[in-house]
N, C-alpha and C. Protein backbone atom coordinates (compact mmCIF):
# COMPACT_ATOMS: atom_id res chain seq x y z
N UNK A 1 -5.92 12.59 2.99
CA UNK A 1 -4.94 12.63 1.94
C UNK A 1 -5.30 13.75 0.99
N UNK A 2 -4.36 14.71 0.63
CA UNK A 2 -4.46 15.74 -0.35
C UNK A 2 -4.94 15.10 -1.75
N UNK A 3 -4.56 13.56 -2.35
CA UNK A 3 -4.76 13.26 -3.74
C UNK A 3 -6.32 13.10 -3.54
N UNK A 4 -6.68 12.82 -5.09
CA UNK A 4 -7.69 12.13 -5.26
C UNK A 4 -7.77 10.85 -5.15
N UNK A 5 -8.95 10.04 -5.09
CA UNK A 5 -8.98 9.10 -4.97
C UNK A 5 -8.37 7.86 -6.24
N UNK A 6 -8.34 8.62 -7.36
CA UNK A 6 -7.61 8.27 -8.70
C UNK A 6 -6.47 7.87 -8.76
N UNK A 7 -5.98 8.79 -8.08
CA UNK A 7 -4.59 9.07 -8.28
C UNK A 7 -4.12 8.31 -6.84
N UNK A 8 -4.54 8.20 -6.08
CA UNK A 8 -4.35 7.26 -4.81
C UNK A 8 -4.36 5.93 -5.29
N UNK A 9 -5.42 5.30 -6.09
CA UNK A 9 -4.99 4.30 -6.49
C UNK A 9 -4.30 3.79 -7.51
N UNK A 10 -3.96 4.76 -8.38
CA UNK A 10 -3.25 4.35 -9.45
C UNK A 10 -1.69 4.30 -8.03
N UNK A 11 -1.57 4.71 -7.10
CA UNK A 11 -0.17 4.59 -6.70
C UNK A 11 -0.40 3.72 -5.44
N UNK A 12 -1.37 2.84 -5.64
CA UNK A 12 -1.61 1.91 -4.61
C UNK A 12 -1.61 0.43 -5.05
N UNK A 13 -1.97 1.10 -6.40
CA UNK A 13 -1.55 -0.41 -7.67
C UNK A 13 -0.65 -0.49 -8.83
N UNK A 14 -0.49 0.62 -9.39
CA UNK A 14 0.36 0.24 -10.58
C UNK A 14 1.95 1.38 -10.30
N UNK A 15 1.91 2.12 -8.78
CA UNK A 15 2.96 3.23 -8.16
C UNK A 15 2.95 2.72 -7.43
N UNK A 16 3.65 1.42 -6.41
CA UNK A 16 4.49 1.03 -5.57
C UNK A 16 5.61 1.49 -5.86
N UNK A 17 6.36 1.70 -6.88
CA UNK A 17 7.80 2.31 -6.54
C UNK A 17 8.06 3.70 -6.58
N UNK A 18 6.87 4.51 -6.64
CA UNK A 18 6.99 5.83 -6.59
C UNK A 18 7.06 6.18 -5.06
N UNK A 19 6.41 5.30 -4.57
CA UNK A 19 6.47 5.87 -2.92
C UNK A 19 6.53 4.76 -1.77
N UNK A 20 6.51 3.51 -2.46
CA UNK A 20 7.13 2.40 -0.87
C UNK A 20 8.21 1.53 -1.65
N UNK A 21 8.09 0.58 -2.36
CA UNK A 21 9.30 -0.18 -3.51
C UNK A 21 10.47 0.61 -3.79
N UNK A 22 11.52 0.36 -3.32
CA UNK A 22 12.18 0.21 -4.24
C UNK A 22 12.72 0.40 -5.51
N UNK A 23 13.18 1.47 -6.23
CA UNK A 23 13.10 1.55 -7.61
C UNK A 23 13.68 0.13 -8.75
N UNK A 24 12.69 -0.79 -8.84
CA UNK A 24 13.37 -1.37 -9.65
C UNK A 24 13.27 -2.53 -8.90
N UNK A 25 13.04 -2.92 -8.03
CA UNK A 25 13.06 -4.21 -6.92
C UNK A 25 11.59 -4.29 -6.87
N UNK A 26 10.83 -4.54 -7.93
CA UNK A 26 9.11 -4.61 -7.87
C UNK A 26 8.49 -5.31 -9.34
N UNK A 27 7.59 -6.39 -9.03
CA UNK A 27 6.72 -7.21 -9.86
C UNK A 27 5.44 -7.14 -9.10
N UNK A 28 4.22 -6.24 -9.81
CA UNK A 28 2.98 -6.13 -9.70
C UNK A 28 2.02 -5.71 -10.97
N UNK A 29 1.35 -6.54 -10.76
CA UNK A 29 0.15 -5.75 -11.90
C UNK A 29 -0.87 -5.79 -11.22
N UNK A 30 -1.77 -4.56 -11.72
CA UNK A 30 -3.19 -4.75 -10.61
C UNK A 30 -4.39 -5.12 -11.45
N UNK A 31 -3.93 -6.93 -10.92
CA UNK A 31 -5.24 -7.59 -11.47
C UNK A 31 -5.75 -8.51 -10.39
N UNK A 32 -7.02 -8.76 -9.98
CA UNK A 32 -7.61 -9.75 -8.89
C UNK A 32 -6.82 -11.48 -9.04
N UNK A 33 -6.49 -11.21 -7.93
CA UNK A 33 -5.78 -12.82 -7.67
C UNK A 33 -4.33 -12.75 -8.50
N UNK A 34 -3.14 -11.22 -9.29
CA UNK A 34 -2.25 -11.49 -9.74
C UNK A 34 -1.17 -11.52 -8.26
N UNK A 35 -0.06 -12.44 -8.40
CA UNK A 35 0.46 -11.85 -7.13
C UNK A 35 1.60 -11.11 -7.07
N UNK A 36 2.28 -10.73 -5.96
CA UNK A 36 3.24 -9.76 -6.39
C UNK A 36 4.22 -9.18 -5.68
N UNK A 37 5.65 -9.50 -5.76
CA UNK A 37 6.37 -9.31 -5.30
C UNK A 37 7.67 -7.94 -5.40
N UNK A 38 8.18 -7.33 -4.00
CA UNK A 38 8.55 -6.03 -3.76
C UNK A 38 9.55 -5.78 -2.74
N UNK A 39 10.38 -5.44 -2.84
CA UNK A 39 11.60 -5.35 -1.89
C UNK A 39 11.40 -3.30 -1.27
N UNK A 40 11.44 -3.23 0.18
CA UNK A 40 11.56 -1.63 0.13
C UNK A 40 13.57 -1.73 0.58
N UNK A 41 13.92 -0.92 0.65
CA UNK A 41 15.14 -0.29 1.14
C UNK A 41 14.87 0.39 2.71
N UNK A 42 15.52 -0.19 3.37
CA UNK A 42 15.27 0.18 4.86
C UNK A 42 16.62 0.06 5.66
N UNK A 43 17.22 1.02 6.08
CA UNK A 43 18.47 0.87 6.69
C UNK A 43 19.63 0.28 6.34
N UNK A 44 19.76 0.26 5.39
CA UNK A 44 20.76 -0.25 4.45
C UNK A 44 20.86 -1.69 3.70
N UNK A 45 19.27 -2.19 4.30
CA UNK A 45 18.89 -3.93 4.02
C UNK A 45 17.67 -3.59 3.05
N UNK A 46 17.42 -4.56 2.19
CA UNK A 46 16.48 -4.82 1.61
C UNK A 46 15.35 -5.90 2.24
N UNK A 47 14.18 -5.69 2.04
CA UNK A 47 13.13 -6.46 2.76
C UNK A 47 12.11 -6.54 1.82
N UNK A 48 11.77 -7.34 1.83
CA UNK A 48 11.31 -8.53 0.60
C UNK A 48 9.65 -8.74 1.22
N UNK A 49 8.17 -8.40 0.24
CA UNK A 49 6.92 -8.37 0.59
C UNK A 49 6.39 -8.82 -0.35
N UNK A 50 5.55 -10.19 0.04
CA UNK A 50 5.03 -11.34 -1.17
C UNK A 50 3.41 -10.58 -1.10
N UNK A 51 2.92 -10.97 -1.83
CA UNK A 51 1.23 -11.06 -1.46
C UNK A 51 0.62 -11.14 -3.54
N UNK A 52 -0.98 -10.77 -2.71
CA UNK A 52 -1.47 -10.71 -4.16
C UNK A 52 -2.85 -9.96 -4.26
N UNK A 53 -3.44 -9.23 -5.06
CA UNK A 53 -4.25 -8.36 -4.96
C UNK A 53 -5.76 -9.22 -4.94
N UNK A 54 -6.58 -9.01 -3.76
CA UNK A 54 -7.56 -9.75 -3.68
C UNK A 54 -8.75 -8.87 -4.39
N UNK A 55 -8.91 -7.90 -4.23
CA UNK A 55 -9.92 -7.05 -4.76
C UNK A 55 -9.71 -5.15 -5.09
N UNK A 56 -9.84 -4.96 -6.32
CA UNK A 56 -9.56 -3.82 -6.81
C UNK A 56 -11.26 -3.20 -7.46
N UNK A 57 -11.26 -2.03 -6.77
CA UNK A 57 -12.79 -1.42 -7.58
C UNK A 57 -11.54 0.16 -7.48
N UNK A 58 -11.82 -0.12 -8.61
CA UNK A 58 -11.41 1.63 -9.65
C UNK A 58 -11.48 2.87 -8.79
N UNK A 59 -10.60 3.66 -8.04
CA UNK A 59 -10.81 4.50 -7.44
C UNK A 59 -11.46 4.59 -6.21
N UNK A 60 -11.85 3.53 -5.42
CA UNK A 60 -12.68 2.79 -4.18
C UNK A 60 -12.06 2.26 -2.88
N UNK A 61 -11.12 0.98 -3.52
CA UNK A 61 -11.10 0.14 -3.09
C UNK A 61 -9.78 -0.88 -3.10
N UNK A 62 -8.69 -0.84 -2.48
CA UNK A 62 -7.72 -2.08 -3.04
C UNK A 62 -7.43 -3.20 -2.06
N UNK A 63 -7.66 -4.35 -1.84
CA UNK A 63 -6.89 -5.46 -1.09
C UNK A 63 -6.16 -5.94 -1.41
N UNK A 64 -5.20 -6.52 -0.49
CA UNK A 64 -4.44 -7.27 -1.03
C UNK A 64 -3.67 -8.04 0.35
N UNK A 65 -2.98 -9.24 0.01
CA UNK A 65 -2.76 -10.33 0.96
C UNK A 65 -0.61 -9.37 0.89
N UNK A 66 -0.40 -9.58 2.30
CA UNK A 66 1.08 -8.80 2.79
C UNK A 66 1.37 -9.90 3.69
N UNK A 67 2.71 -10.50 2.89
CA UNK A 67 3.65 -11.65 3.59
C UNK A 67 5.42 -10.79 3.45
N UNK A 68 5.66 -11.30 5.00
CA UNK A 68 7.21 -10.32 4.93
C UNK A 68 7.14 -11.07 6.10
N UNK A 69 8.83 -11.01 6.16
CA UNK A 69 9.71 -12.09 6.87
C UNK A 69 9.36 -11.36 8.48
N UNK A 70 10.61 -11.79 9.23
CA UNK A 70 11.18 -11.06 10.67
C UNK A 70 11.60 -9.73 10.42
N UNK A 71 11.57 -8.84 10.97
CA UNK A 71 10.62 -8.30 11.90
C UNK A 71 9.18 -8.12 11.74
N UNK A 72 8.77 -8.16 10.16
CA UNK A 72 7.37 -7.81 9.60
C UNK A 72 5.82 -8.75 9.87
N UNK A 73 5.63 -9.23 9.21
CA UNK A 73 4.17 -10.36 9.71
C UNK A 73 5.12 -11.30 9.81
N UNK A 74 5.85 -11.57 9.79
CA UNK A 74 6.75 -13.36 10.39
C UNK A 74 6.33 -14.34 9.91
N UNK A 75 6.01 -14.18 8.58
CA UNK A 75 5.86 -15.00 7.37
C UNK A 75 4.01 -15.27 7.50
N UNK A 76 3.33 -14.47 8.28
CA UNK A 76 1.96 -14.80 8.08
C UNK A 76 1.61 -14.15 7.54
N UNK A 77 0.25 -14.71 6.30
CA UNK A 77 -0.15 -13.57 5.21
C UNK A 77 -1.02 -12.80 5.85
N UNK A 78 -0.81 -11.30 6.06
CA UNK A 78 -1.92 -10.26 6.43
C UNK A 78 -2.83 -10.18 5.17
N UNK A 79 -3.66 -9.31 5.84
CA UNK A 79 -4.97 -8.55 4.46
C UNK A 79 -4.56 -6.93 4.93
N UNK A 80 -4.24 -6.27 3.81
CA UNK A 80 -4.24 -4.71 3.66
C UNK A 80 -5.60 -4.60 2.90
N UNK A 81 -6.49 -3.52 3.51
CA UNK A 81 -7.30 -3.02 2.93
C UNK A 81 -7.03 -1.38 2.53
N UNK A 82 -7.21 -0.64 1.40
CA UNK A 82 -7.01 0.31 1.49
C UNK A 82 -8.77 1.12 0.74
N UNK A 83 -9.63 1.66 1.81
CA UNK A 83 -10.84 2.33 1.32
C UNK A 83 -10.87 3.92 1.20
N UNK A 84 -10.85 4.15 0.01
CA UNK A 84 -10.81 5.50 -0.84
C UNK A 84 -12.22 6.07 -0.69
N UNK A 85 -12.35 7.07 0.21
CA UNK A 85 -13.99 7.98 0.10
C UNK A 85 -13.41 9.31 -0.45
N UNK A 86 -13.98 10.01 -1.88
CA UNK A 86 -13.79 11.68 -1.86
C UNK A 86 -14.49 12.28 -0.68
N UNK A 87 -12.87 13.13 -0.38
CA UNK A 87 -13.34 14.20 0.41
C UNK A 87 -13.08 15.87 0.40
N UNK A 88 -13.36 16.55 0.66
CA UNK A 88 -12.23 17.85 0.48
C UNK A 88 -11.21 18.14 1.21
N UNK A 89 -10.67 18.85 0.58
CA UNK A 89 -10.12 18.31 -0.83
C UNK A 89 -9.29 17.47 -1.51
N UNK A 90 -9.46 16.28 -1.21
CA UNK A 90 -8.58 15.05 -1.73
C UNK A 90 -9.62 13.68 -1.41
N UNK A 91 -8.98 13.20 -0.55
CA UNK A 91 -9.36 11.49 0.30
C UNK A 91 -9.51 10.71 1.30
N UNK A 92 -10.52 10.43 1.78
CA UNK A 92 -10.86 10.12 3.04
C UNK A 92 -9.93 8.83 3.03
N UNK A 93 -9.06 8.24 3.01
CA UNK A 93 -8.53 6.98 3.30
C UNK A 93 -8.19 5.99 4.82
N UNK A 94 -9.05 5.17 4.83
CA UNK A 94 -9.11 4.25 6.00
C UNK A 94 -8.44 2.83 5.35
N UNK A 95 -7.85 2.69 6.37
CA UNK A 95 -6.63 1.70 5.98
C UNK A 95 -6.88 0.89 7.28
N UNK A 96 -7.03 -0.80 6.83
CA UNK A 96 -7.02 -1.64 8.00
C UNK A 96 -6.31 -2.93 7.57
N UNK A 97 -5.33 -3.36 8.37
CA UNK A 97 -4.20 -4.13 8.56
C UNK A 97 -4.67 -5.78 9.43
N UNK A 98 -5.00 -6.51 8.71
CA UNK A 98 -5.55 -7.40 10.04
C UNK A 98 -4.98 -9.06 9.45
N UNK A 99 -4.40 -9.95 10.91
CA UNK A 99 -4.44 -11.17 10.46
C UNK A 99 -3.12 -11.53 11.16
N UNK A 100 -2.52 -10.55 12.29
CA UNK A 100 -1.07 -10.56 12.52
C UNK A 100 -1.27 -11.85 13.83
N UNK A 101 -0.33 -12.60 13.98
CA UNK A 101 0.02 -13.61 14.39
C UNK A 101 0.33 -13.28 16.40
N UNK A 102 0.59 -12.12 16.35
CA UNK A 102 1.37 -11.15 17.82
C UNK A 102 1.21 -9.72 17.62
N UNK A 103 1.05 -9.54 18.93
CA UNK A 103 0.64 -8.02 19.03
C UNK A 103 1.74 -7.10 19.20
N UNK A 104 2.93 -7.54 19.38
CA UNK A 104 4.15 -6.67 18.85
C UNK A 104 4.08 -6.62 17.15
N UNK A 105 3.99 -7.55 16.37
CA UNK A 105 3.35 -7.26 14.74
C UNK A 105 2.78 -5.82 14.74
N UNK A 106 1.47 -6.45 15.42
CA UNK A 106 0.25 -5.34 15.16
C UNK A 106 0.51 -3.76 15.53
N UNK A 107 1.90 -3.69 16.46
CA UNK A 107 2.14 -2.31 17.36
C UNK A 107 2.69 -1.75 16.13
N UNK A 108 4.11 -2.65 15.90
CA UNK A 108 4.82 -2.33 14.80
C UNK A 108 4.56 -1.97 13.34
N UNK A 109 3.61 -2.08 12.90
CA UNK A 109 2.75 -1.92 11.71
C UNK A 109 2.17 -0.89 11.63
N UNK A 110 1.14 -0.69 12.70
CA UNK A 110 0.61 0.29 13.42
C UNK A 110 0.77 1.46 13.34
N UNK A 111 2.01 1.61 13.76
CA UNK A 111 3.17 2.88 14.37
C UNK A 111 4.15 3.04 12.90
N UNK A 112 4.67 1.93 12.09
CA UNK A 112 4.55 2.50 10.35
C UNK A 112 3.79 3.05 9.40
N UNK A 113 2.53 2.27 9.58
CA UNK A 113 1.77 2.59 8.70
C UNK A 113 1.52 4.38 8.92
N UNK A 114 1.19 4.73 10.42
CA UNK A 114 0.68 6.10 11.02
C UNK A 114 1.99 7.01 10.55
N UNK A 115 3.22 6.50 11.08
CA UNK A 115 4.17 7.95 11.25
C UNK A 115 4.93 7.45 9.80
N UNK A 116 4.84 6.83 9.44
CA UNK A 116 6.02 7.46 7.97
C UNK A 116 5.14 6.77 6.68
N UNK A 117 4.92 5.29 6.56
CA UNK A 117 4.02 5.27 5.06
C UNK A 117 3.13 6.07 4.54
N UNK A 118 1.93 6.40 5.43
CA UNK A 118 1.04 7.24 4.61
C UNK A 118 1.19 8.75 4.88
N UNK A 119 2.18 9.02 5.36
CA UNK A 119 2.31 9.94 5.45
C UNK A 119 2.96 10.93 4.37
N UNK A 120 4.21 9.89 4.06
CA UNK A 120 4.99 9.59 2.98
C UNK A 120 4.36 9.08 1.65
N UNK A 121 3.17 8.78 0.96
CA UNK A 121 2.12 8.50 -0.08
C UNK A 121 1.32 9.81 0.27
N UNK A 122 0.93 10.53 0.91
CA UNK A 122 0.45 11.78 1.06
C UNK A 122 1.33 12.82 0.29
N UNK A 123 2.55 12.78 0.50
CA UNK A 123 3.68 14.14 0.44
C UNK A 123 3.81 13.49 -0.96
N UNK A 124 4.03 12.14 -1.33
CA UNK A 124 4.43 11.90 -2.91
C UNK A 124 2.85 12.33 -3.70
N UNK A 125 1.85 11.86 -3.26
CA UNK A 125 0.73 11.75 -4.57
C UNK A 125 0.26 13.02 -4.06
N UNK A 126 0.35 13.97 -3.17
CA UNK A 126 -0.29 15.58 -2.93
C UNK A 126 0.08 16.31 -4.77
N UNK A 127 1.40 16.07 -4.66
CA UNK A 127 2.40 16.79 -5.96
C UNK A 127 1.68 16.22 -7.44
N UNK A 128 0.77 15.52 -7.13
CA UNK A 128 0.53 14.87 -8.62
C UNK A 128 -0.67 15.19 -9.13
N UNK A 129 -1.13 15.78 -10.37
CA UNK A 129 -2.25 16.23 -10.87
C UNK A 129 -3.56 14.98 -10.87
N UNK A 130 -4.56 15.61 -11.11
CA UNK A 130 -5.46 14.61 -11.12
C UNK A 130 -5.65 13.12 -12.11
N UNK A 131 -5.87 12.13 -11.67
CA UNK A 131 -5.81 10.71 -12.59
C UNK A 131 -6.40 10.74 -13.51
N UNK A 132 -6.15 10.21 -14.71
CA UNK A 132 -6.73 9.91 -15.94
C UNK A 132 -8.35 9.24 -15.41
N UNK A 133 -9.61 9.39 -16.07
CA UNK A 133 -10.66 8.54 -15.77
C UNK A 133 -10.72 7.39 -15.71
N UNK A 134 -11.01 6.27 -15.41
CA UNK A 134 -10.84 4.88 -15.62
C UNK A 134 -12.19 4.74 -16.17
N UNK A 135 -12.07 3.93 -17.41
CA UNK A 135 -12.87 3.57 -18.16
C UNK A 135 -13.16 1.92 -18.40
């Protein structure tokens, strides 16, 4: 990822609607155990993603529990991990998805997460100057 790791998470916790939500179809705050609900826009339907942030370290680190109907986890709660390493010049980001119920889930997720989400959080947070420090 071109961002920093700052700025990756400020749009991994408090920028869901800058680059997957919905403008305006989103309730999150990034606090351990708040939970939080998010609709994206997808083909002319809205799709609706429950969960709640299990663990946040400042520029590191974000979990969080991902519940979404048919076609998505089929109402089982996944774990998104998202691990932030600096690298040059931006972010080493390893992303692991685990807890899916069927391995058509796991293909389908898979094959989003790779060809359009982060690809698409790359092209939005590349454009964005570096994050405020967290203090």
């Amino acid at each position: 990822m071109a961002a920093s790791p700052g700025v990756l998470f400020i749009a991994l916790t408090e920028g869901f609607d800058t680059w997957f939500a919905a403008p305006g179809k989103i309730v999150m705050r990034p606090r351990e155990g708040e939970p939080f609900v998010f609709q994206t826009l997808h083909e002319g339907r809205f799709h609706s993603h429950y969960g709640r942030f299990v663990k946040l370290i400042p520029d590191r680190l974000v979990e969080m529990t991902w519940v979404t109907g048919d076609p998505g986890t089929r109402g089982a709660e996944t774990l998104v991990s998202f691990d932030l390493r600096p690298a040059e010049p931006g972010t080493a980001l390893r992303l692991v998805h685990s807890g899916f119920e069927d391995a058509e889930s796991v293909a389908r997720h898979e094959s989003a997460w790779e060809t359009v989400v982060l690809p698409h959080l790359d092209a939005v947070t590349s454009a964005v100057g570096p994050a405020p420090a967290v203090t």
